[in-house]
PDB file of N, CA and C in Angstrom:
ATOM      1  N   UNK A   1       7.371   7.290  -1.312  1.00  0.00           N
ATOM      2  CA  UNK A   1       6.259   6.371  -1.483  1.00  0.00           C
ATOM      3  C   UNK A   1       6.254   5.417  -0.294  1.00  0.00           C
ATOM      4  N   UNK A   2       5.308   5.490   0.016  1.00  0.00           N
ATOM      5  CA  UNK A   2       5.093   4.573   1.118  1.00  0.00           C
ATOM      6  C   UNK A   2       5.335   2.986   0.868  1.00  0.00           C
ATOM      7  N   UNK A   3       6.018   2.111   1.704  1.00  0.00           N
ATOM      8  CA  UNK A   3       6.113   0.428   1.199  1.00  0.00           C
ATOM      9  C   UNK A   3       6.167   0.129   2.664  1.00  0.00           C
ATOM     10  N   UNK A   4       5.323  -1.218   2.302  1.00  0.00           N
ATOM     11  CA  UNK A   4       5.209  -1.966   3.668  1.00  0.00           C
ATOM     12  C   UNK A   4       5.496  -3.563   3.111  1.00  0.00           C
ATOM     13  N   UNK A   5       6.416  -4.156   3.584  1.00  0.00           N
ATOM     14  CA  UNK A   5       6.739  -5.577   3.857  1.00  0.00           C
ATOM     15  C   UNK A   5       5.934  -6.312   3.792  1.00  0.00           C
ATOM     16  N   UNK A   6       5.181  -7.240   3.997  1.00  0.00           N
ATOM     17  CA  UNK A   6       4.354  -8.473   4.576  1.00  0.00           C
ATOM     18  C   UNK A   6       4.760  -9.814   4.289  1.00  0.00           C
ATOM     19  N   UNK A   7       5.421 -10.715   5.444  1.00  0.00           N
ATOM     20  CA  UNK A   7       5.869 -11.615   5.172  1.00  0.00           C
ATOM     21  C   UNK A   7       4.512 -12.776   5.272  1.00  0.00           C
ATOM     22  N   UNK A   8       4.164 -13.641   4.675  1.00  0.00           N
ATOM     23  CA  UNK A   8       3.060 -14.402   4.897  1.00  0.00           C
ATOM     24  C   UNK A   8       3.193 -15.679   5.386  1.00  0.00           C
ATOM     25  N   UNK A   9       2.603 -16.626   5.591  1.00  0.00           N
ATOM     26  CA  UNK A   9       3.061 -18.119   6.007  1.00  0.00           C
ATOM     27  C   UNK A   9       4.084 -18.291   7.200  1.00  0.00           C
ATOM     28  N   UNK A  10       3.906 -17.353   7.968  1.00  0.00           N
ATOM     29  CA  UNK A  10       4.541 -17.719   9.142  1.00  0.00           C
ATOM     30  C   UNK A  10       4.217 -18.851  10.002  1.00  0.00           C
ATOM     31  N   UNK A  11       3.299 -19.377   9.872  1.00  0.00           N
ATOM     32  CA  UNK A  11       2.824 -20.843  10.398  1.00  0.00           C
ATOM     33  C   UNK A  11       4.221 -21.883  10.206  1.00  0.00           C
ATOM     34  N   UNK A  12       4.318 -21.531   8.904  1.00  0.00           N
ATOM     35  CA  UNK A  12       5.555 -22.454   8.104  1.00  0.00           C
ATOM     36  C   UNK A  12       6.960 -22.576   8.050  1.00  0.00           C
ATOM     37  N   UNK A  13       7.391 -21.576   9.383  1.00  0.00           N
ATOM     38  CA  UNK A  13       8.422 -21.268   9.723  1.00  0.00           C
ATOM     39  C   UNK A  13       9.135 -22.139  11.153  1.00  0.00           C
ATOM     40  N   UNK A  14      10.150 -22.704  10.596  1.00  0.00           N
ATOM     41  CA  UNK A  14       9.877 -23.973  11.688  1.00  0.00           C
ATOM     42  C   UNK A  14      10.713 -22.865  13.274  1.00  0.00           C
ATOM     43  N   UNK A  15      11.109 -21.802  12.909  1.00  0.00           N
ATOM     44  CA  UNK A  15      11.840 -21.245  14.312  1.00  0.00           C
ATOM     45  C   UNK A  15      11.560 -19.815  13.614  1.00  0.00           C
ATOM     46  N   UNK A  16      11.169 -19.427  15.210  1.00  0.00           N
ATOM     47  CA  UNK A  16      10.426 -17.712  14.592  1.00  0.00           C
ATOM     48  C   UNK A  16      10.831 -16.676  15.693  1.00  0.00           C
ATOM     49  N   UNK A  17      12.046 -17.616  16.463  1.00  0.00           N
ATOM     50  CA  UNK A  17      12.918 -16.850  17.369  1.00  0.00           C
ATOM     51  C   UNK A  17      13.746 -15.652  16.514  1.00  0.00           C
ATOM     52  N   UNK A  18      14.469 -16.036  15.621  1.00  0.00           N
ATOM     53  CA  UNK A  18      15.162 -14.966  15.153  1.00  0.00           C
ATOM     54  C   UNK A  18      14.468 -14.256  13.901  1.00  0.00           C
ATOM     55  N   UNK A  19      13.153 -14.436  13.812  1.00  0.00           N
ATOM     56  CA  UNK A  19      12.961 -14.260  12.428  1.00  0.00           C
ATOM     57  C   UNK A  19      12.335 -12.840  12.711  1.00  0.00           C
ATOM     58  N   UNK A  20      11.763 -12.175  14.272  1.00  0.00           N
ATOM     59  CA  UNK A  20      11.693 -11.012  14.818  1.00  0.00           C
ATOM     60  C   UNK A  20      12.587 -10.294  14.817  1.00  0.00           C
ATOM     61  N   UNK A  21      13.786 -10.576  15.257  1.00  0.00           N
ATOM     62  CA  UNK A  21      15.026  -9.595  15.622  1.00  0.00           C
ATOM     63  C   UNK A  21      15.760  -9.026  14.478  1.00  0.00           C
ATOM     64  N   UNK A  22      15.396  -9.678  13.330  1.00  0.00           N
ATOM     65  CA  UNK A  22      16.135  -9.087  11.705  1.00  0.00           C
ATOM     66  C   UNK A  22      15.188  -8.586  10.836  1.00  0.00           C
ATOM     67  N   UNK A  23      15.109  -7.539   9.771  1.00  0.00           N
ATOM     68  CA  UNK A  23      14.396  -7.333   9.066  1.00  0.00           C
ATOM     69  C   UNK A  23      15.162  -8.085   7.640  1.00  0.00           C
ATOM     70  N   UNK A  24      14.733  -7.968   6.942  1.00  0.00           N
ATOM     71  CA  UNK A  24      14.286  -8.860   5.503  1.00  0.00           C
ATOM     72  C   UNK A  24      14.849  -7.653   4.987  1.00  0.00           C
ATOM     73  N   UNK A  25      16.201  -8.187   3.858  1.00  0.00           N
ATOM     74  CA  UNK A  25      16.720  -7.192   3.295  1.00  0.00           C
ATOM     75  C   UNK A  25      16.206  -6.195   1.803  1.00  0.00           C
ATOM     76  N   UNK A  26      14.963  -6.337   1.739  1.00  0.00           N
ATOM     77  CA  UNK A  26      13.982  -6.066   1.137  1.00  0.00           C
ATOM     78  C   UNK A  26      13.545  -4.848   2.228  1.00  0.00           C
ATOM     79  N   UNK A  27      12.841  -5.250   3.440  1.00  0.00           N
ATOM     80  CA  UNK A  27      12.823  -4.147   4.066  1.00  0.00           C
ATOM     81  C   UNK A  27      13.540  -2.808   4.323  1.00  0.00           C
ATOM     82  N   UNK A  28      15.159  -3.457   4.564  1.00  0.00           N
ATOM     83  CA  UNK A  28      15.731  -2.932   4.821  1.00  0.00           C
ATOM     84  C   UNK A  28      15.816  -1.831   3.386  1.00  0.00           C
ATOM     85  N   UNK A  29      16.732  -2.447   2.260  1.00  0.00           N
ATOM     86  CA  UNK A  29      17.092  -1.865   0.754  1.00  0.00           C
ATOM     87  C   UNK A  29      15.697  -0.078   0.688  1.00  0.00           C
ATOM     88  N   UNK A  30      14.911  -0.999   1.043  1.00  0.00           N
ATOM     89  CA  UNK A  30      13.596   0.278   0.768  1.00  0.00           C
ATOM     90  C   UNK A  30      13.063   1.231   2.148  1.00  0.00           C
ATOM     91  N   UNK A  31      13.746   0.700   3.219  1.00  0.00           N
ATOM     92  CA  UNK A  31      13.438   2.294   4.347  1.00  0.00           C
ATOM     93  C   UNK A  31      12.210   1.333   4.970  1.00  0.00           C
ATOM     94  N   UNK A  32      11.898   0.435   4.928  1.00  0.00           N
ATOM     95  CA  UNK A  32      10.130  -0.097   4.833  1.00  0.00           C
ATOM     96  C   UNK A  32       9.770  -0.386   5.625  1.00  0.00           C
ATOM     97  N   UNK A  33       8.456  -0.588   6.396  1.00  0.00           N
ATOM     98  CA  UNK A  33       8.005  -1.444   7.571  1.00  0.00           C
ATOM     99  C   UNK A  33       7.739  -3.039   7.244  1.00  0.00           C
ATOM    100  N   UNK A  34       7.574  -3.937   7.996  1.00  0.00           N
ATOM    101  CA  UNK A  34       7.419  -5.181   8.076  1.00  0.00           C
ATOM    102  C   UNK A  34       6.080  -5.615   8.713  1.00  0.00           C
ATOM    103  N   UNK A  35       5.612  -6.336   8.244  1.00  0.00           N
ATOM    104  CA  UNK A  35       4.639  -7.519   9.496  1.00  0.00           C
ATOM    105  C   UNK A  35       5.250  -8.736   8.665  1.00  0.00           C
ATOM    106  N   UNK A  36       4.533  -9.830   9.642  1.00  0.00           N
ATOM    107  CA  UNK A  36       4.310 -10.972   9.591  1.00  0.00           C
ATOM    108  C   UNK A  36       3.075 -11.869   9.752  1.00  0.00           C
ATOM    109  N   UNK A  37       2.700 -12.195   9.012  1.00  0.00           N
ATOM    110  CA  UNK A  37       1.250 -12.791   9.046  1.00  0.00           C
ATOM    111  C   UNK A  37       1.270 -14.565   9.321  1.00  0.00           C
ATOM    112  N   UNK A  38       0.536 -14.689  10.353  1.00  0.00           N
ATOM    113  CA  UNK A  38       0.370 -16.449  10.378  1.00  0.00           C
ATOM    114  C   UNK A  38      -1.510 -16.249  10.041  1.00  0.00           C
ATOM    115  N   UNK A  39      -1.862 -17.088   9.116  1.00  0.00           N
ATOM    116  CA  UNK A  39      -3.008 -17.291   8.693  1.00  0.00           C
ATOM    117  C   UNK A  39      -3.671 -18.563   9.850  1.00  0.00           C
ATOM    118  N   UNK A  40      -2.744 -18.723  10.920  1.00  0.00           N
ATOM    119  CA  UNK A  40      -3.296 -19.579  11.349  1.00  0.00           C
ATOM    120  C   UNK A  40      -3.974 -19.377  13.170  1.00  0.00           C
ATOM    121  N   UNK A  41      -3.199 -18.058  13.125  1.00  0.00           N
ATOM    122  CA  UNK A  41      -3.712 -17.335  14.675  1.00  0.00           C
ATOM    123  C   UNK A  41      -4.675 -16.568  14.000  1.00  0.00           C
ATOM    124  N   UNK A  42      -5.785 -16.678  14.536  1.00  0.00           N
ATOM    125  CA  UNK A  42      -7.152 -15.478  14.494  1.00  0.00           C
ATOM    126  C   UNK A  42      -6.769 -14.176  14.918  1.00  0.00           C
ATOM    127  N   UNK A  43      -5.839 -13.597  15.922  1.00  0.00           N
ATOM    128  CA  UNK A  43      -4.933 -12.272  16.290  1.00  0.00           C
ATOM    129  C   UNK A  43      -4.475 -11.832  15.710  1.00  0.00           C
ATOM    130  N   UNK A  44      -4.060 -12.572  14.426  1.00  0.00           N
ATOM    131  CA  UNK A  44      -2.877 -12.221  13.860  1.00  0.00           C
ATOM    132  C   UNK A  44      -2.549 -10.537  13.241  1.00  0.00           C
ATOM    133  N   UNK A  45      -3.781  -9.753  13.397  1.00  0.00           N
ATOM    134  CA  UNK A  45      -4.211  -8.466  12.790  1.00  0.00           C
ATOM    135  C   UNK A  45      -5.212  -7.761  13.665  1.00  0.00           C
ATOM    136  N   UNK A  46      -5.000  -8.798  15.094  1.00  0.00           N
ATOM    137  CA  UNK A  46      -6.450  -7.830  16.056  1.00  0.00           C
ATOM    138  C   UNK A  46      -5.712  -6.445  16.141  1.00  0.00           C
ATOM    139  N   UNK A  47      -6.640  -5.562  16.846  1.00  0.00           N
ATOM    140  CA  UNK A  47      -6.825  -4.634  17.285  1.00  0.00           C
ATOM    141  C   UNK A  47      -5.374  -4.287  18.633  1.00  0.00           C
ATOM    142  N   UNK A  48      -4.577  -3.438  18.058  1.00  0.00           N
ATOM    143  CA  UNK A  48      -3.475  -3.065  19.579  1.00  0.00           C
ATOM    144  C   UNK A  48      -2.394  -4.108  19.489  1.00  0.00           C
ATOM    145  N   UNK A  49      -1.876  -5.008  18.511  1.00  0.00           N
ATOM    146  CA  UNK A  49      -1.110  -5.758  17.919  1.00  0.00           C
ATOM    147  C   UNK A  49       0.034  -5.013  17.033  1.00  0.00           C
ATOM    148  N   UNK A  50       1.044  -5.469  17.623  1.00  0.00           N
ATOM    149  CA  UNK A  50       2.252  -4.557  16.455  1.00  0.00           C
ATOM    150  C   UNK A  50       2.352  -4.715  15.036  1.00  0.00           C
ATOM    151  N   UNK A  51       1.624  -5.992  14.522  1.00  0.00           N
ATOM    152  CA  UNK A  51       0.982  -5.639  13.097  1.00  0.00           C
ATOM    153  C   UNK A  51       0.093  -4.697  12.677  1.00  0.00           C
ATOM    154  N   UNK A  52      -1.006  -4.681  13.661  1.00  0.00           N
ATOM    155  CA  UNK A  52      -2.057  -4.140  12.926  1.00  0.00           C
ATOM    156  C   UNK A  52      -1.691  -2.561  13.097  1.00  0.00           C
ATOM    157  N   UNK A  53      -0.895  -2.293  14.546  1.00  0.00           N
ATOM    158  CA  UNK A  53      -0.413  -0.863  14.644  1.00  0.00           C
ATOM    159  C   UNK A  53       0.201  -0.310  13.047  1.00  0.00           C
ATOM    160  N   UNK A  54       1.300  -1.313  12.491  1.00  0.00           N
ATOM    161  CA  UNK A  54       2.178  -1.204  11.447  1.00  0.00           C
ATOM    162  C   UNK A  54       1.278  -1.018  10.311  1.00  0.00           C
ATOM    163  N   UNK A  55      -0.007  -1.848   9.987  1.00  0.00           N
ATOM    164  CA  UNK A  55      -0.806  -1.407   8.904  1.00  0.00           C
ATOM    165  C   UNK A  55      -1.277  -0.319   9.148  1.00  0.00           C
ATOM    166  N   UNK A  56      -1.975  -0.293  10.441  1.00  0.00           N
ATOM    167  CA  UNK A  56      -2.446   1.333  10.317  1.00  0.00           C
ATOM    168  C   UNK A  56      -1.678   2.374  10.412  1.00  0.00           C
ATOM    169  N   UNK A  57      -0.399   2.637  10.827  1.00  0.00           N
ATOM    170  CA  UNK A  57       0.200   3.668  10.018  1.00  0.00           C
ATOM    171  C   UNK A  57       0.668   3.258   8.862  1.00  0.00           C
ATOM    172  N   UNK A  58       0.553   2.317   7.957  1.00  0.00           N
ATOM    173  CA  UNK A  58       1.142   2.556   6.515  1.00  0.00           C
ATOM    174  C   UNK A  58      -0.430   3.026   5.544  1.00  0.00           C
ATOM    175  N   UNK A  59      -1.195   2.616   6.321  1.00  0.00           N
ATOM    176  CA  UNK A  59      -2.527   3.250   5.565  1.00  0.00           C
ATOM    177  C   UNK A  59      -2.841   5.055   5.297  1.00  0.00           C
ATOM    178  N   UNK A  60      -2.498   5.167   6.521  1.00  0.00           N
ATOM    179  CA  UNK A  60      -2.236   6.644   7.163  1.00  0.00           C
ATOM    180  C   UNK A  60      -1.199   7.036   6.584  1.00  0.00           C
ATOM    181  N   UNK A  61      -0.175   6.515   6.071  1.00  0.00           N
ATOM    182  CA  UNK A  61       0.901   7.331   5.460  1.00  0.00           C
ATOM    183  C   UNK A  61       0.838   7.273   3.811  1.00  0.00           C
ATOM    184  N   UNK A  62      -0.355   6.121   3.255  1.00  0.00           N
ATOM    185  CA  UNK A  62      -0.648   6.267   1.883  1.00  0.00           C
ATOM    186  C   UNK A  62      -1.548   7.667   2.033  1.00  0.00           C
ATOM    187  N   UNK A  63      -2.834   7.914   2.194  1.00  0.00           N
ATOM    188  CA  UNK A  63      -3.501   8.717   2.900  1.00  0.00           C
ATOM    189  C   UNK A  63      -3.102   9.822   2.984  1.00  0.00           C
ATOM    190  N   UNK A  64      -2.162  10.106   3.626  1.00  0.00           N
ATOM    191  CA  UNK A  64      -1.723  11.424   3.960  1.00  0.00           C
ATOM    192  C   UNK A  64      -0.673  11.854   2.630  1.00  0.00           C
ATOM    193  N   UNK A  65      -0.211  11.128   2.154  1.00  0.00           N
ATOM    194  CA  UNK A  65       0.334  11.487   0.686  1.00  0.00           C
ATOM    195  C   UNK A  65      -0.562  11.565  -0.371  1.00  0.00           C
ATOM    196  N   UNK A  66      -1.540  10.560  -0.603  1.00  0.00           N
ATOM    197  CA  UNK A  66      -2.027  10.984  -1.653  1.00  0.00           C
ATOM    198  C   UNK A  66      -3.225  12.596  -1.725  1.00  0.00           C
ATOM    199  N   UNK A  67      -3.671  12.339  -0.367  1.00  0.00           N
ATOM    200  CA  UNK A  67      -4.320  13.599  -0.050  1.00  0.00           C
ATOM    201  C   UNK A  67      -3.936  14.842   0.160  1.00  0.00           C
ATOM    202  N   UNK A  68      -2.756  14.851   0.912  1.00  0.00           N
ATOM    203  CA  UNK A  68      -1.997  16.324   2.109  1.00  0.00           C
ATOM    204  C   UNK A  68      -0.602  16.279   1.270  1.00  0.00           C
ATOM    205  N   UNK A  69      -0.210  15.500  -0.209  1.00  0.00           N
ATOM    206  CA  UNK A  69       1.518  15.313  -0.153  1.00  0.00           C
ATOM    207  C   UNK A  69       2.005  16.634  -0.843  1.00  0.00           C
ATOM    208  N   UNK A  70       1.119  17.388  -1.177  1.00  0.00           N
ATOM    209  CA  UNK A  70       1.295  18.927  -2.123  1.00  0.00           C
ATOM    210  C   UNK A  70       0.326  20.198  -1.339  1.00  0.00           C
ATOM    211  N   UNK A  71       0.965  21.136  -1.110  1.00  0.00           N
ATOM    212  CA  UNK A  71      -0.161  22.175  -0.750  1.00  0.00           C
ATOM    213  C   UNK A  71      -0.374  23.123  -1.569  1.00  0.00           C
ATOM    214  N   UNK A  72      -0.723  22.271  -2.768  1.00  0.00           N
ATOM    215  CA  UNK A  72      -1.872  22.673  -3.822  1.00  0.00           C
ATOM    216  C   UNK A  72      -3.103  22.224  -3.652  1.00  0.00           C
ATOM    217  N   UNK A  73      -3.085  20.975  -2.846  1.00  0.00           N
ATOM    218  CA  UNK A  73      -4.520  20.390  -2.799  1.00  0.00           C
ATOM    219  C   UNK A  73      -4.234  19.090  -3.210  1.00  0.00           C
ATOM    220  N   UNK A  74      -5.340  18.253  -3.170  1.00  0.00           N
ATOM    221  CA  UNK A  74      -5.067  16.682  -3.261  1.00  0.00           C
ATOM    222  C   UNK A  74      -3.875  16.272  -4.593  1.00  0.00           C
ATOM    223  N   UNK A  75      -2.877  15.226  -4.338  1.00  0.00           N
ATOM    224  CA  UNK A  75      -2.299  14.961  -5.581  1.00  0.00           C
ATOM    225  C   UNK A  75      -3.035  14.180  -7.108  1.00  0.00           C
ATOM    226  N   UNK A  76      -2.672  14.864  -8.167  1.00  0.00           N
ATOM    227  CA  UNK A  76      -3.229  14.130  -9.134  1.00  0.00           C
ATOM    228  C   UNK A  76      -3.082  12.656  -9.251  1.00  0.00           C
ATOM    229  N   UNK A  77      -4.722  12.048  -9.579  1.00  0.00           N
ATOM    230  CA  UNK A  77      -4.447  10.504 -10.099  1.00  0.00           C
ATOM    231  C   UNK A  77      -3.251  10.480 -11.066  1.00  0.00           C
ATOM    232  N   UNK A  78      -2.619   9.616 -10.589  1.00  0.00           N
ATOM    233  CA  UNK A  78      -1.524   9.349 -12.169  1.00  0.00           C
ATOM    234  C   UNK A  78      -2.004   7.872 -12.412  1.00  0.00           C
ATOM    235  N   UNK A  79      -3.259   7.292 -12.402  1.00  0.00           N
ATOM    236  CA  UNK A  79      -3.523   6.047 -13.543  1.00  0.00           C
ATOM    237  C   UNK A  79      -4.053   6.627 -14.335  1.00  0.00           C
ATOM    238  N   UNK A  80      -3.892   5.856 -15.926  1.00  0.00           N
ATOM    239  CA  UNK A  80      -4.191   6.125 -16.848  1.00  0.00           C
ATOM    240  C   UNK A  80      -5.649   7.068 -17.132  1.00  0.00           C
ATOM    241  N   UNK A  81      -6.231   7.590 -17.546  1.00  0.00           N
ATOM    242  CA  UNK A  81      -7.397   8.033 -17.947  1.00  0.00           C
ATOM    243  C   UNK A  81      -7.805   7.576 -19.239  1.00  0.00           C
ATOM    244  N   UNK A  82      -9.298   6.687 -18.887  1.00  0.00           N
ATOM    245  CA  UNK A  82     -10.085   5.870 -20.587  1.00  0.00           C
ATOM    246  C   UNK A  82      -9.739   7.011 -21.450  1.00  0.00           C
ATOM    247  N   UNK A  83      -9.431   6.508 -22.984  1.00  0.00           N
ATOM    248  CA  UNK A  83      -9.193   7.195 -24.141  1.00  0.00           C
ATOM    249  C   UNK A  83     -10.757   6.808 -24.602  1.00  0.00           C
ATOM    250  N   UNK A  84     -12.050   7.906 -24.648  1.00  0.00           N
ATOM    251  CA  UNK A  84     -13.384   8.182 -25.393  1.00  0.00           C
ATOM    252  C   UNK A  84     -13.022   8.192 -27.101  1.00  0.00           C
ATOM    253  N   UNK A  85     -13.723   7.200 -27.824  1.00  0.00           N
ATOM    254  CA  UNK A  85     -13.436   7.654 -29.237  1.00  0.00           C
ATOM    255  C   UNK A  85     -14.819   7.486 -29.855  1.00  0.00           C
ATOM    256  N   UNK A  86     -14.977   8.475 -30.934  1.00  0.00           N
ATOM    257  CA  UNK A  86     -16.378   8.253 -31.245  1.00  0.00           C
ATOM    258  C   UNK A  86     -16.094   7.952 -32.822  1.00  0.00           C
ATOM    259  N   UNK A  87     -16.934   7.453 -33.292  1.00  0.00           N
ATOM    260  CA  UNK A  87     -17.252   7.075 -34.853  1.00  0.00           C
ATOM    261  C   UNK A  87     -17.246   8.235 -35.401  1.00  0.00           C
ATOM    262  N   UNK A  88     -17.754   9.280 -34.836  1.00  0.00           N
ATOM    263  CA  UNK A  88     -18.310  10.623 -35.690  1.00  0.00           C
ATOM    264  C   UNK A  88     -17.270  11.642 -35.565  1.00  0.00           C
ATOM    265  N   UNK A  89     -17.184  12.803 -36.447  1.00  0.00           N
ATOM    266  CA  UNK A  89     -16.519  13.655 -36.447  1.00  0.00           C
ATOM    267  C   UNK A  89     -16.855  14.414 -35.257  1.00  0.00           C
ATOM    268  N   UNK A  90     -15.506  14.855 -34.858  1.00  0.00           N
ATOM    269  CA  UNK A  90     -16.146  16.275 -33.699  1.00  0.00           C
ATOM    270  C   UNK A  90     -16.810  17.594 -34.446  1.00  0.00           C
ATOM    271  N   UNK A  91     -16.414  17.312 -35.682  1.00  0.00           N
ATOM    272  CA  UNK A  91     -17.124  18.897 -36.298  1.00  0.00           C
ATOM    273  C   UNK A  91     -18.569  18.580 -36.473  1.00  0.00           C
ATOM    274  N   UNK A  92     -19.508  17.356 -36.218  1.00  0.00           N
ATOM    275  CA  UNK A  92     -20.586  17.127 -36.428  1.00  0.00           C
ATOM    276  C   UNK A  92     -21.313  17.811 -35.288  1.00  0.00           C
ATOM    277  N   UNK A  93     -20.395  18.058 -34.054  1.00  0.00           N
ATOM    278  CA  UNK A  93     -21.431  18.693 -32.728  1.00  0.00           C
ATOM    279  C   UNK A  93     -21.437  19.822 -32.680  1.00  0.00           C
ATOM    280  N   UNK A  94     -20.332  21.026 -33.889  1.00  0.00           N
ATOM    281  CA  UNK A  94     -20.297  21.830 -33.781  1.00  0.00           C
ATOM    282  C   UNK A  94     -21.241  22.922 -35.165  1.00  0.00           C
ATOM    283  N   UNK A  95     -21.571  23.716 -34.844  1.00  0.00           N
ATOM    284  CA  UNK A  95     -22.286  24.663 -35.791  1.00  0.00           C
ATOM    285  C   UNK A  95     -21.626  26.031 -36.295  1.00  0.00           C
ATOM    286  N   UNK A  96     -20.159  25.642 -36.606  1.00  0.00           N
ATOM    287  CA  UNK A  96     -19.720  26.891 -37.603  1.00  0.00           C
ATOM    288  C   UNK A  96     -19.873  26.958 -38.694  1.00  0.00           C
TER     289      UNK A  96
END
């Protein structure tokens, strides 16, 4: 299963020297990628940025599993499916 990190409030980080060079043992425990988001740079997700690179392959790697992860063909939804209930008998639609 694909997991991606996202640390948020990096604005709020008073030193962000070392906070690049280590991953978050959360990351680590799960195999995972990381970003870091400052809500306060407008870049923070442009285009050709090692975040936004990192989202777009974790998009691409949901994507490619839920679509390509069996070569049977797309994988089944596994959320729930609505339970239909009607007032009426089912033998009412039938004519035996």
């Amino acid at each position: 299963i694909p997991i991606l990190v996202v640390g948020t409030k990096l604005d709020l980080v008073p030193s962000r020297s070392n906070l690049h060079r280590r991953s978050s043992t959360i990351a680590e425990e799960c195999g995972a990628d990381e970003i870091f988001l400052d809500c306060s740079q407008i870049r923070s997700l442009a285009a050709g940025t090692t975040s936004s690179v990192k989202l777009s392959r974790f998009f691409d790697k949901v994507i490619e599993r839920r679509f390509y992860g069996s070569r049977d063909g797309p994988s089944p939804d596994r959320r729930r499916q609505p339970v239909y209930t009607s007032q009426y008998s089912s033998k009412v639609y039938h004519n035996d």
